[in-house]
Protein backbone atom coordinates (compact mmCIF):
# COMPACT_ATOMS: atom_id res chain seq x y z
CA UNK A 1 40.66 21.79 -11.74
CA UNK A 2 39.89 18.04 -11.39
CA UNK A 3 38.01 18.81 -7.91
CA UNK A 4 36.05 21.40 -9.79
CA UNK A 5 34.89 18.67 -12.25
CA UNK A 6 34.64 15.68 -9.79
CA UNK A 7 31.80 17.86 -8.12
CA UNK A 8 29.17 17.88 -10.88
CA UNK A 9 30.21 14.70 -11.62
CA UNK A 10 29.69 13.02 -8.14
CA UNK A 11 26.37 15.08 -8.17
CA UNK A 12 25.54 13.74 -11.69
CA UNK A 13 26.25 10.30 -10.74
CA UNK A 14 24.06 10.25 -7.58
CA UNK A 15 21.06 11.90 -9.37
CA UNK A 16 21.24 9.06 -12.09
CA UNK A 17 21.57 6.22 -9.97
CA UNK A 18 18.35 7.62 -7.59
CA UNK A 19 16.59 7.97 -11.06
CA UNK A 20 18.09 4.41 -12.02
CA UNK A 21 16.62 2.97 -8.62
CA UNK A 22 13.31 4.82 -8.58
CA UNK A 23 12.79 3.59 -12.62
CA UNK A 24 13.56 0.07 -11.81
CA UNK A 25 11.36 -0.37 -8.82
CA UNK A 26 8.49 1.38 -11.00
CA UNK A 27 9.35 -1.06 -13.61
CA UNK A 28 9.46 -3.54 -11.08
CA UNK A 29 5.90 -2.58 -9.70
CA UNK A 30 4.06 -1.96 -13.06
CA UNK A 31 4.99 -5.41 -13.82
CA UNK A 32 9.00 -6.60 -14.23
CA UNK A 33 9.04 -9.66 -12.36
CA UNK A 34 5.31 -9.92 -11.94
CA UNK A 35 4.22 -9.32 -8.78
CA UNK A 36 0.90 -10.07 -6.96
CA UNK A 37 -1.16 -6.66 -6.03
CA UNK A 38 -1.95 -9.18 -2.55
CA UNK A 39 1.59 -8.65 -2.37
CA UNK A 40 1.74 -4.87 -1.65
CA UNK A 41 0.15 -3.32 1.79
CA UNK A 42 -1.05 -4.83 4.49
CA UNK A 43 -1.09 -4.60 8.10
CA UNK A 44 0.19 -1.17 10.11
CA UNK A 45 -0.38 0.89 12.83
CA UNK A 46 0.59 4.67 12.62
CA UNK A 47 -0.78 7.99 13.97
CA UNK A 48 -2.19 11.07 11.78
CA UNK A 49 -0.86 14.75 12.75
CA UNK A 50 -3.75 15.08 15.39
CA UNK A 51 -2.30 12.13 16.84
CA UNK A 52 -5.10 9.32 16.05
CA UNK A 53 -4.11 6.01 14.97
CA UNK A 54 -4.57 4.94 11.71
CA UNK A 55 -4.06 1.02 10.71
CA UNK A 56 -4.66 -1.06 7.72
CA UNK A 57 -8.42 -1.13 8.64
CA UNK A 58 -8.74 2.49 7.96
CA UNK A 59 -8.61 2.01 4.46
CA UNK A 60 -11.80 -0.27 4.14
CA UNK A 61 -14.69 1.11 3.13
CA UNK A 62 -13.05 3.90 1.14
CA UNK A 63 -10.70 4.51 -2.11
CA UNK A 64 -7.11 5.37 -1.25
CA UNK A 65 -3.72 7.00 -2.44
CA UNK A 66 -0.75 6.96 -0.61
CA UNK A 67 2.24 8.83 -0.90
CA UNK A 68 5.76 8.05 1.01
CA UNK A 69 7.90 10.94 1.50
CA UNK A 70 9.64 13.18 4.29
CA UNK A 71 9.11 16.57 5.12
CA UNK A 72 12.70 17.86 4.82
CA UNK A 73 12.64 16.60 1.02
CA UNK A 74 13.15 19.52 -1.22
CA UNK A 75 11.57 18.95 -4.79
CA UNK A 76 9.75 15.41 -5.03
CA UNK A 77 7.55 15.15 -1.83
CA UNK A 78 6.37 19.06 -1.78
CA UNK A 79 5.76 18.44 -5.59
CA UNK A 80 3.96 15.42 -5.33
CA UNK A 81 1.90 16.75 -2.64
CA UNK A 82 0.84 19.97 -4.32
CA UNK A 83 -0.26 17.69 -7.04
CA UNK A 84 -2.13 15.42 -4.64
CA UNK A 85 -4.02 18.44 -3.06
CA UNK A 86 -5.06 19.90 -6.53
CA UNK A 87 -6.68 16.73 -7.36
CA UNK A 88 -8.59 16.50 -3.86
CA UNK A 89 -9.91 20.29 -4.44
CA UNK A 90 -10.87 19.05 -8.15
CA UNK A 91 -13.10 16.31 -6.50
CA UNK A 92 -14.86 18.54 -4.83
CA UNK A 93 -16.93 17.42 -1.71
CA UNK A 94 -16.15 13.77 -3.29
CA UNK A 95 -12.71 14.13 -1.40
CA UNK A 96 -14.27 13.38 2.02
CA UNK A 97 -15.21 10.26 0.31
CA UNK A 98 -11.34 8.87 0.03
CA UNK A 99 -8.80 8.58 2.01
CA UNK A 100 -5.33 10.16 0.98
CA UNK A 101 -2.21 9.88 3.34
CA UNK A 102 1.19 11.15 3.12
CA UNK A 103 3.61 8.66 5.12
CA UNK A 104 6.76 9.63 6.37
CA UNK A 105 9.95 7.50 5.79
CA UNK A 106 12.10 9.66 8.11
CA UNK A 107 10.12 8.86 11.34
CA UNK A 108 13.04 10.13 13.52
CA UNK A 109 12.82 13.81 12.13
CA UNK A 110 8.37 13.49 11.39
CA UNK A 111 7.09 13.69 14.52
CA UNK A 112 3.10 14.42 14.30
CA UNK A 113 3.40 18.32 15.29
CA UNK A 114 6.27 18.44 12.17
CA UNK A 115 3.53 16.28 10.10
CA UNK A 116 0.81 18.77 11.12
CA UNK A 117 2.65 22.09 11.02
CA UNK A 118 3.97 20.61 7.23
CA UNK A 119 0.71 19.35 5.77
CA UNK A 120 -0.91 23.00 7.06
CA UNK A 121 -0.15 24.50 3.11
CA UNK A 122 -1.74 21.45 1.43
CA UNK A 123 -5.62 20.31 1.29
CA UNK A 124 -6.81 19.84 4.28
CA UNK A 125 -8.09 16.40 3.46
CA UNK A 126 -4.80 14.82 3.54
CA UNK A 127 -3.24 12.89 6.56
CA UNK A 128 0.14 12.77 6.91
CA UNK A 129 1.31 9.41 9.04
CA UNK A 130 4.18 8.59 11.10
CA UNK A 131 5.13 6.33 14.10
CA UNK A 132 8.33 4.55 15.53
CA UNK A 133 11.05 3.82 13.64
CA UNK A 134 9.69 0.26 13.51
CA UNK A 135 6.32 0.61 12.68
CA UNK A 136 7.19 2.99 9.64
CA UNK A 137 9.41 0.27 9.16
CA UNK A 138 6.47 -2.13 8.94
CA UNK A 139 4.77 -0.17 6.36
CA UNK A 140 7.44 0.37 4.15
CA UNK A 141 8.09 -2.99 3.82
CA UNK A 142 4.79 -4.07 3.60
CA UNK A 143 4.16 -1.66 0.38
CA UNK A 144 7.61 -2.40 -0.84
CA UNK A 145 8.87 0.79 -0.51
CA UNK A 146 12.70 1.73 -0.98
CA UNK A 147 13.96 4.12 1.78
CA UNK A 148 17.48 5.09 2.34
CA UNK A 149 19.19 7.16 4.62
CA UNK A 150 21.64 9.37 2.93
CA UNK A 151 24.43 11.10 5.04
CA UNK A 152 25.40 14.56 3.99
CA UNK A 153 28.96 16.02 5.07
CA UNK A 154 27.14 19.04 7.50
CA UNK A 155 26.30 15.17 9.52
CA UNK A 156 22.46 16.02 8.39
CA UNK A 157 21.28 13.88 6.20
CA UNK A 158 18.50 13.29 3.16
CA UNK A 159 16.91 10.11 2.46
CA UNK A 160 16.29 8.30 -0.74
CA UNK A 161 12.88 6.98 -1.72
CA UNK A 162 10.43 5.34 -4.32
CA UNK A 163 8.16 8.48 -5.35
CA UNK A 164 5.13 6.82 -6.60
CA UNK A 165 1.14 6.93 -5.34
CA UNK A 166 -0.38 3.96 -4.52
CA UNK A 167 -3.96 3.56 -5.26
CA UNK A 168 -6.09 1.34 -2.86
CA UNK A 169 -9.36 0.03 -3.64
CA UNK A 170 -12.52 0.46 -1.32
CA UNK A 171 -11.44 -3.31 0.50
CA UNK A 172 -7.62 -1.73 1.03
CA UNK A 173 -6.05 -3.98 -1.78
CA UNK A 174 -2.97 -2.59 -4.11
CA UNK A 175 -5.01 -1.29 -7.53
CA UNK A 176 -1.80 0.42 -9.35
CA UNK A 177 0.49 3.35 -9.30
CA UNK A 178 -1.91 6.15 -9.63
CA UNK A 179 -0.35 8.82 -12.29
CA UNK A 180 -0.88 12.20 -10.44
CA UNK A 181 1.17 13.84 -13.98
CA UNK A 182 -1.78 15.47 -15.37
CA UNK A 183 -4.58 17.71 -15.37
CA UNK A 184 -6.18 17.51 -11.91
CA UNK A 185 -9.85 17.52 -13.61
CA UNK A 186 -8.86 14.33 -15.68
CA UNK A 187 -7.16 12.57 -12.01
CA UNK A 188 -10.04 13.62 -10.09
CA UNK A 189 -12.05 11.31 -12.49
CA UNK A 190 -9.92 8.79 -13.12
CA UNK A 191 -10.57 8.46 -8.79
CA UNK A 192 -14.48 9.09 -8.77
CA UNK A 193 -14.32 5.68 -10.53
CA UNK A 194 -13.45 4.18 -7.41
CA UNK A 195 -15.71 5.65 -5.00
């Protein structure tokens, strides 16, 4: 009977303090201890799913919104990105004018092929970007993002991470969370204002 309870419990307790962790470093972003927008990005070196690098000077010259997820994830990242793509088709041909990536934080499992044969059901428009374990590294702590590996008892494992988009400006620099929870219409605008 008490292993039956401790179960849902354990579970319980896990999802709250993920929630607890991804609240405070939104809190934490949007403007807890105040940080500089200098202070999140700069300098990486990645490759797309065809391959091609991508640094921090592939941002300039265009808008961009960056998500950081995993392609084993099972709600947030497949979520997130469904949301991202619907806002992309509601720009319409204004997409081509942004950039829009989808970085791994699991570059052991994301190799590009996984990136590519992942990002096939989602617009076509967005990159996903991996690398070595040390330049995803980079990245991540670059944009401050919290990443986690999480065993499991099969000896997989899952990995815990900030869920937010970033939105770039046109020169690359940190503009704000970008809020992908709405209509895509209302998003897509909300973007355009950047291009």
């Amino acid at each position: 009977m008490t292993e039956r309870l401790s179960r849902p419990l354990v579970i319980v307790a896990a999802f709250a303090v993920s929630l607890a962790i991804g609240l405070g470093l939104t809190l934490w972003l949007l403007g807890g201890p105040r940080v500089a927008a200098s202070a999140i990005g700069g300098p990486f070196r990645l490759v797309d799913q065809a391959g091609q690098s991508v640094t921090d000077q592939s941002l300039k010259g265009k808008p961009t919104i960056i998500f950081f997820g995993f392609t084993h994830c099972p709600d947030v990242c497949p979520t997130s990105l469904f949301e991202m793509s619907e806002i992309l088709r509601a720009m319409g041909s204004d997409a081509k004018r942004m950039n829009a990536f989808f970085v791994s934080v699991d570059p052991e499992r994301d190799t590009p092929p996984i990136m590519k044969d992942y990002l096939s059901s989602f617009d076509p428009n967005l990159k996903g970007l991996t690398g070595s374990p040390e330049a995803v590294s980079e990245i991540i702590s670059g944009y401050r993002v919290y990443a986690k590996k999480v065993p499991l008892k099969d000896g997989d494992y899952t990995m815990d991470h900030t869920a937010l988009i970033y939105l770039m400006d046109r020169d690359g620099r940190f503009v704000a969370p970008f809020n992908i929870k709405r209509r895509p219409e209302e998003a897509a605008a909300d973007l355009k204002r950047y291009l």
